[in-house]
C-alpha atoms as a PDB file:
ATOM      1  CA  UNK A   1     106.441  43.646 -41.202  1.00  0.00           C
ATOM      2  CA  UNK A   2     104.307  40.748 -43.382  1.00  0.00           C
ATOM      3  CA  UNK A   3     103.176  37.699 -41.805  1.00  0.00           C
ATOM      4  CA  UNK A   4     103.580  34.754 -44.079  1.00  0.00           C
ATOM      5  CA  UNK A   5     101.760  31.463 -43.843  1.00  0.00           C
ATOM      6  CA  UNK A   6     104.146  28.393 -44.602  1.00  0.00           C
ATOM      7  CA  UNK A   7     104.141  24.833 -45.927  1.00  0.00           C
ATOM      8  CA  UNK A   8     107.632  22.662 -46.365  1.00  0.00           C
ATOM      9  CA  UNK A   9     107.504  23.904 -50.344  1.00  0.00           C
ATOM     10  CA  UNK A  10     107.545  27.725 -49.268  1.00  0.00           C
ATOM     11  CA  UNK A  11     111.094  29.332 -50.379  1.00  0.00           C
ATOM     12  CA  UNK A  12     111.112  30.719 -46.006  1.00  0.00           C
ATOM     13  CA  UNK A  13     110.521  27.197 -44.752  1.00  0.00           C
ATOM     14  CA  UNK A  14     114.071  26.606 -44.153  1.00  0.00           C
ATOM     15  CA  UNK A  15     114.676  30.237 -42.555  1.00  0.00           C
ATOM     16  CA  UNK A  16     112.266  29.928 -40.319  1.00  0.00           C
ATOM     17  CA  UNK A  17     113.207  26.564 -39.268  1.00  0.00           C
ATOM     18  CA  UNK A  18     117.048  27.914 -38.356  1.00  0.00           C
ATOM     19  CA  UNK A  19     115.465  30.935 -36.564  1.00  0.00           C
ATOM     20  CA  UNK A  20     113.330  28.539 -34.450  1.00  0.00           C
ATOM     21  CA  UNK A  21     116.891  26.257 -34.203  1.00  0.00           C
ATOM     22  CA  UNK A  22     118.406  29.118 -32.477  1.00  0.00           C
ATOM     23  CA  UNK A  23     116.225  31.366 -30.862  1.00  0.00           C
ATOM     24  CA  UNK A  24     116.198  31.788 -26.973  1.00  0.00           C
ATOM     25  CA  UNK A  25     113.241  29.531 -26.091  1.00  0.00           C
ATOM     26  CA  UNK A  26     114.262  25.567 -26.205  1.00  0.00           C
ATOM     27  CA  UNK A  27     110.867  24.643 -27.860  1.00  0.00           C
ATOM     28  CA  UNK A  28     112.411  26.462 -31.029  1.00  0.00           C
ATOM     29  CA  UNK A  29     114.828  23.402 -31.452  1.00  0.00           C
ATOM     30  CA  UNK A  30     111.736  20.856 -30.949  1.00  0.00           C
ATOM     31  CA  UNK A  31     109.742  22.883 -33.516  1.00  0.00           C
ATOM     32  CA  UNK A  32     112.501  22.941 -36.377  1.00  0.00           C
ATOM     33  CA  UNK A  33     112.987  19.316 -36.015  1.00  0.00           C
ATOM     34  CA  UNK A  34     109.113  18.773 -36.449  1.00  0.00           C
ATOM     35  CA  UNK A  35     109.583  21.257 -39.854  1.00  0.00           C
ATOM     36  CA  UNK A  36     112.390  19.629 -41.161  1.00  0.00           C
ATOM     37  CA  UNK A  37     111.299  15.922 -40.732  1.00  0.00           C
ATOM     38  CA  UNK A  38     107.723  17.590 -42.345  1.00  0.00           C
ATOM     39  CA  UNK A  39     105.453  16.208 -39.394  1.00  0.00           C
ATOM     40  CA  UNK A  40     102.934  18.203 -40.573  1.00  0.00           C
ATOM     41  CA  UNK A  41      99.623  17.436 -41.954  1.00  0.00           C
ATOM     42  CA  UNK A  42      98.728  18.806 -45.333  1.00  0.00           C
ATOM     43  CA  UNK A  43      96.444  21.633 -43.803  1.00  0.00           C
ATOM     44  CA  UNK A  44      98.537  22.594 -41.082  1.00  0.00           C
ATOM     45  CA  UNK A  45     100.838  25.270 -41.364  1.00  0.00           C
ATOM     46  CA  UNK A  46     103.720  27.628 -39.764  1.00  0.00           C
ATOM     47  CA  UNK A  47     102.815  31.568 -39.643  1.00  0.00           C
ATOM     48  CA  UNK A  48     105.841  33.893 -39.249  1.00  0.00           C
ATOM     49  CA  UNK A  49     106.197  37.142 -38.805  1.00  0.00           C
ATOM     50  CA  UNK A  50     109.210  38.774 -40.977  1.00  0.00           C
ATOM     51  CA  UNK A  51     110.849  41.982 -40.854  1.00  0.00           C
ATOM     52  CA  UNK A  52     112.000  42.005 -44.741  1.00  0.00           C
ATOM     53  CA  UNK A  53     113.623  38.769 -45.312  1.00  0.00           C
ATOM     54  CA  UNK A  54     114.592  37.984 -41.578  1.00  0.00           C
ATOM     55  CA  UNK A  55     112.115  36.037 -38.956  1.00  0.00           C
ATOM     56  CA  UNK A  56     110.786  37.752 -36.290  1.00  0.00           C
ATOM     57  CA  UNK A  57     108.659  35.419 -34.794  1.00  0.00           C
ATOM     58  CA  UNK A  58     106.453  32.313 -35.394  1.00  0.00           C
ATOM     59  CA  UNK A  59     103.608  30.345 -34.330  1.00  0.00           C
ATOM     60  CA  UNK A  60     101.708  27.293 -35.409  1.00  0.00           C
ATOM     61  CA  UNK A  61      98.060  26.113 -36.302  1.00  0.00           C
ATOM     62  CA  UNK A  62      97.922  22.278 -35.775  1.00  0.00           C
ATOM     63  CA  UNK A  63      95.712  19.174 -35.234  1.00  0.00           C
ATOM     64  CA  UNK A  64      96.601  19.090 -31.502  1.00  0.00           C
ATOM     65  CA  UNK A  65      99.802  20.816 -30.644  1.00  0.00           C
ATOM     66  CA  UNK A  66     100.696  19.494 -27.412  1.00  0.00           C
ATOM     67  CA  UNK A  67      96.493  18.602 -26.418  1.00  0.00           C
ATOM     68  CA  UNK A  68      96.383  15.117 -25.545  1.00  0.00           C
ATOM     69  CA  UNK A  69      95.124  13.556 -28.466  1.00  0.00           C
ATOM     70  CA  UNK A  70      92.310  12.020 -26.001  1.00  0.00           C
ATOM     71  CA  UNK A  71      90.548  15.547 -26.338  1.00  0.00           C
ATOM     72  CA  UNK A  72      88.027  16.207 -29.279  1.00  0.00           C
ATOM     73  CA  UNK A  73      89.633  19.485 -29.384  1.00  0.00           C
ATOM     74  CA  UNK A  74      91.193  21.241 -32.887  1.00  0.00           C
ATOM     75  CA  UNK A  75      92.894  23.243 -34.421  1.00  0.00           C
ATOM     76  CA  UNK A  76      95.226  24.354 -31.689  1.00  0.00           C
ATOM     77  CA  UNK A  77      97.696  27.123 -31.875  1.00  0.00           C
ATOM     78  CA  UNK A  78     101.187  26.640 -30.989  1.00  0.00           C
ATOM     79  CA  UNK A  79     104.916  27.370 -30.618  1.00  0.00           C
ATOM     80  CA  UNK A  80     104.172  31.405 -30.271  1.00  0.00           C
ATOM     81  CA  UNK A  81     107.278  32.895 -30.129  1.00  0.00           C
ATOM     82  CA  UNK A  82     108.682  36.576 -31.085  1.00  0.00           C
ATOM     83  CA  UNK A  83     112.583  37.055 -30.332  1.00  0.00           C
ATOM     84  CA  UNK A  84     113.097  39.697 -27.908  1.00  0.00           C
ATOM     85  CA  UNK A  85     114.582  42.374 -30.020  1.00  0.00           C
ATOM     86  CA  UNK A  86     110.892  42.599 -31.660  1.00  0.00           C
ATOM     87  CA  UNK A  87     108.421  42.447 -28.704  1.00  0.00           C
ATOM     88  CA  UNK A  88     105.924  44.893 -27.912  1.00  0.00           C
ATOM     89  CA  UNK A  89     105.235  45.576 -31.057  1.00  0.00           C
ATOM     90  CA  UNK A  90     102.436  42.995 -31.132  1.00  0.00           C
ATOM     91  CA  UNK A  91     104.219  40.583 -33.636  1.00  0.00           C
ATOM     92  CA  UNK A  92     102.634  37.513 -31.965  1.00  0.00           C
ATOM     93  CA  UNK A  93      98.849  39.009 -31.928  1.00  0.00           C
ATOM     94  CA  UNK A  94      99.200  39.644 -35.647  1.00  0.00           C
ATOM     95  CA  UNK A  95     100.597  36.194 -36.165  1.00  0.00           C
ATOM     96  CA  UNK A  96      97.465  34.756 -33.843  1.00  0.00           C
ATOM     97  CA  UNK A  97      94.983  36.606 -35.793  1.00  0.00           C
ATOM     98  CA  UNK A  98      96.509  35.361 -39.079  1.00  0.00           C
ATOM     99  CA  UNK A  99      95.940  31.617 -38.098  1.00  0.00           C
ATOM    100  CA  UNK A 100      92.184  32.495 -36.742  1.00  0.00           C
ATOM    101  CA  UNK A 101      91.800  34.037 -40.350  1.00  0.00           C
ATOM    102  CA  UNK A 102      93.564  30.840 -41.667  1.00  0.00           C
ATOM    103  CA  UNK A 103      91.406  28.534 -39.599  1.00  0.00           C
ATOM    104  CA  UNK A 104      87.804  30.152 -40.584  1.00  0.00           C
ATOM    105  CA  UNK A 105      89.127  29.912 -44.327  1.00  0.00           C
ATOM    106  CA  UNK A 106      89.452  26.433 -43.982  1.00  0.00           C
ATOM    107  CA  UNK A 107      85.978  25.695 -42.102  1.00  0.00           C
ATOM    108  CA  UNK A 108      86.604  25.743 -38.170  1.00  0.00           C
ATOM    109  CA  UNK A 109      84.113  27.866 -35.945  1.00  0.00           C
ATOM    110  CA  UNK A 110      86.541  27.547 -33.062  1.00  0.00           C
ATOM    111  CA  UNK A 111      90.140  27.676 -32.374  1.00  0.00           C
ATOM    112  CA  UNK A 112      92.186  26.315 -29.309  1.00  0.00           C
ATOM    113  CA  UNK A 113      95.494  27.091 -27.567  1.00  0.00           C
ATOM    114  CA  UNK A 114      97.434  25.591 -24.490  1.00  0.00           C
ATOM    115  CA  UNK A 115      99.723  27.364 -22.217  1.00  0.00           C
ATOM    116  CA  UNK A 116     100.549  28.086 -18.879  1.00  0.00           C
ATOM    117  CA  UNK A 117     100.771  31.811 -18.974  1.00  0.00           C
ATOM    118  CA  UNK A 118      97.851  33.530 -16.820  1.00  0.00           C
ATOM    119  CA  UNK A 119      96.155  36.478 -18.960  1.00  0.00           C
ATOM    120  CA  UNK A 120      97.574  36.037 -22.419  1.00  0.00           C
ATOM    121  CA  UNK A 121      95.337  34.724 -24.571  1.00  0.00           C
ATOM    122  CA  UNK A 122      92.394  36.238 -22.746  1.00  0.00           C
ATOM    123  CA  UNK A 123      93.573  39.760 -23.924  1.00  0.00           C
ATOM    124  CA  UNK A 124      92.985  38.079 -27.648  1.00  0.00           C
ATOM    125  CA  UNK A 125      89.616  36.863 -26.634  1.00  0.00           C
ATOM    126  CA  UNK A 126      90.300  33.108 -25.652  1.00  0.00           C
ATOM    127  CA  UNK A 127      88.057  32.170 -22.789  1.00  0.00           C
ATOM    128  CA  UNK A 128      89.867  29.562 -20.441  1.00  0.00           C
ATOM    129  CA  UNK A 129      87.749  26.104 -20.739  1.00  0.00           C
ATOM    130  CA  UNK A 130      89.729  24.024 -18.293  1.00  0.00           C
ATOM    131  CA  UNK A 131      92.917  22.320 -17.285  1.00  0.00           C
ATOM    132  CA  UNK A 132      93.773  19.393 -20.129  1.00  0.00           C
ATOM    133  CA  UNK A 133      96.797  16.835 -20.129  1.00  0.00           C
ATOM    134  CA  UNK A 134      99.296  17.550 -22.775  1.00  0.00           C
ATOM    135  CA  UNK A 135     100.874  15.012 -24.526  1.00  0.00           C
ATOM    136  CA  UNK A 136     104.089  15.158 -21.679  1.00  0.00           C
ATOM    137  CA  UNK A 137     101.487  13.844 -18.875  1.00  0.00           C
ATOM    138  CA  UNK A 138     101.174  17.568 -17.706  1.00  0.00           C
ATOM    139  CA  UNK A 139      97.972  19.622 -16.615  1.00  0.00           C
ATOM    140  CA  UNK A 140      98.068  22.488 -18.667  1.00  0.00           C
ATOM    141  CA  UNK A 141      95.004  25.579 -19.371  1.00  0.00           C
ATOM    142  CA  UNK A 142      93.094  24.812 -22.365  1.00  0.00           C
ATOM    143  CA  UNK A 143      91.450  28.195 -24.310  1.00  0.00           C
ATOM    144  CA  UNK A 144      88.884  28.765 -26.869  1.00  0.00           C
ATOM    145  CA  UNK A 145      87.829  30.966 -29.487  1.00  0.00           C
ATOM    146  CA  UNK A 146      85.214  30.957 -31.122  1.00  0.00           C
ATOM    147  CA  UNK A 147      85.537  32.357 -35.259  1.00  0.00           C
END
């Protein structure tokens, strides 16, 4: 298994996009639009996890994610996903610790995410910080990391 880290110009771009298009979770569709239009800033980027040339998984280190953009929070991680055929092999805490490596190589001390699952990101060290609208109008648990 490698983790890669991706802009548009990276020959896996498009895989990973059409694994995200058709992977179980709906958000896949939502994040392969966003790669394919190239909403992206120039530092962000798309991690994936691949098992020789085929995507296991993904994630995302952005601005804001879905953080209102209200909050003077950034970088936030996003869009973790790891088809089911791969989990429990901890695809998605490789692909988390990529970005934090990603993120301190770029100059950030901290590192966010937002989700609604109870005792994920704690087990990777994020401390919960509070509940934050997203950009959908939503309360939603904020965490932080410090790097």
């Amino acid at each position: 298994m490698e983790i890669k880290i991706l802009t548009n110009t990276h020959e896996k771009w498009e895989s990973v996009a059409t694994f995200a298009e058709n992977c179980s979770w709906r958000a896949g569709k939502y994040l392969a639009n966003l790669m394919r239009i190239n909403s992206f800033k120039d530092w962000e980027r798309v991690f994936a996890a691949f098992d020789g040339d085929d995507p296991m998984g993904f994630c995302t280190l952005t601005e804001k994610d879905e953080l209102d953009p209200k909050y003077p929070y950034s970088p936030l991680i996003g869009f973790v996903f790891v088809d089911e055929s791969f989990r429990g092999r901890r695809i998605s805490e490789k692909m988390i610790h990529k970005a934090i490596e990603y993120s301190r190589s770029i100059g950030y001390n901290k590192i966010y995410v937002m989700s609604s699952e109870k005792g994920l990101y704690e087990k990777y060290g994020f401390v919960y910080i509070g509940d934050y609208e997203n950009i959908y109008n939503e309360k939603e648990q904020l965490f932080m990391l410090g790097i």
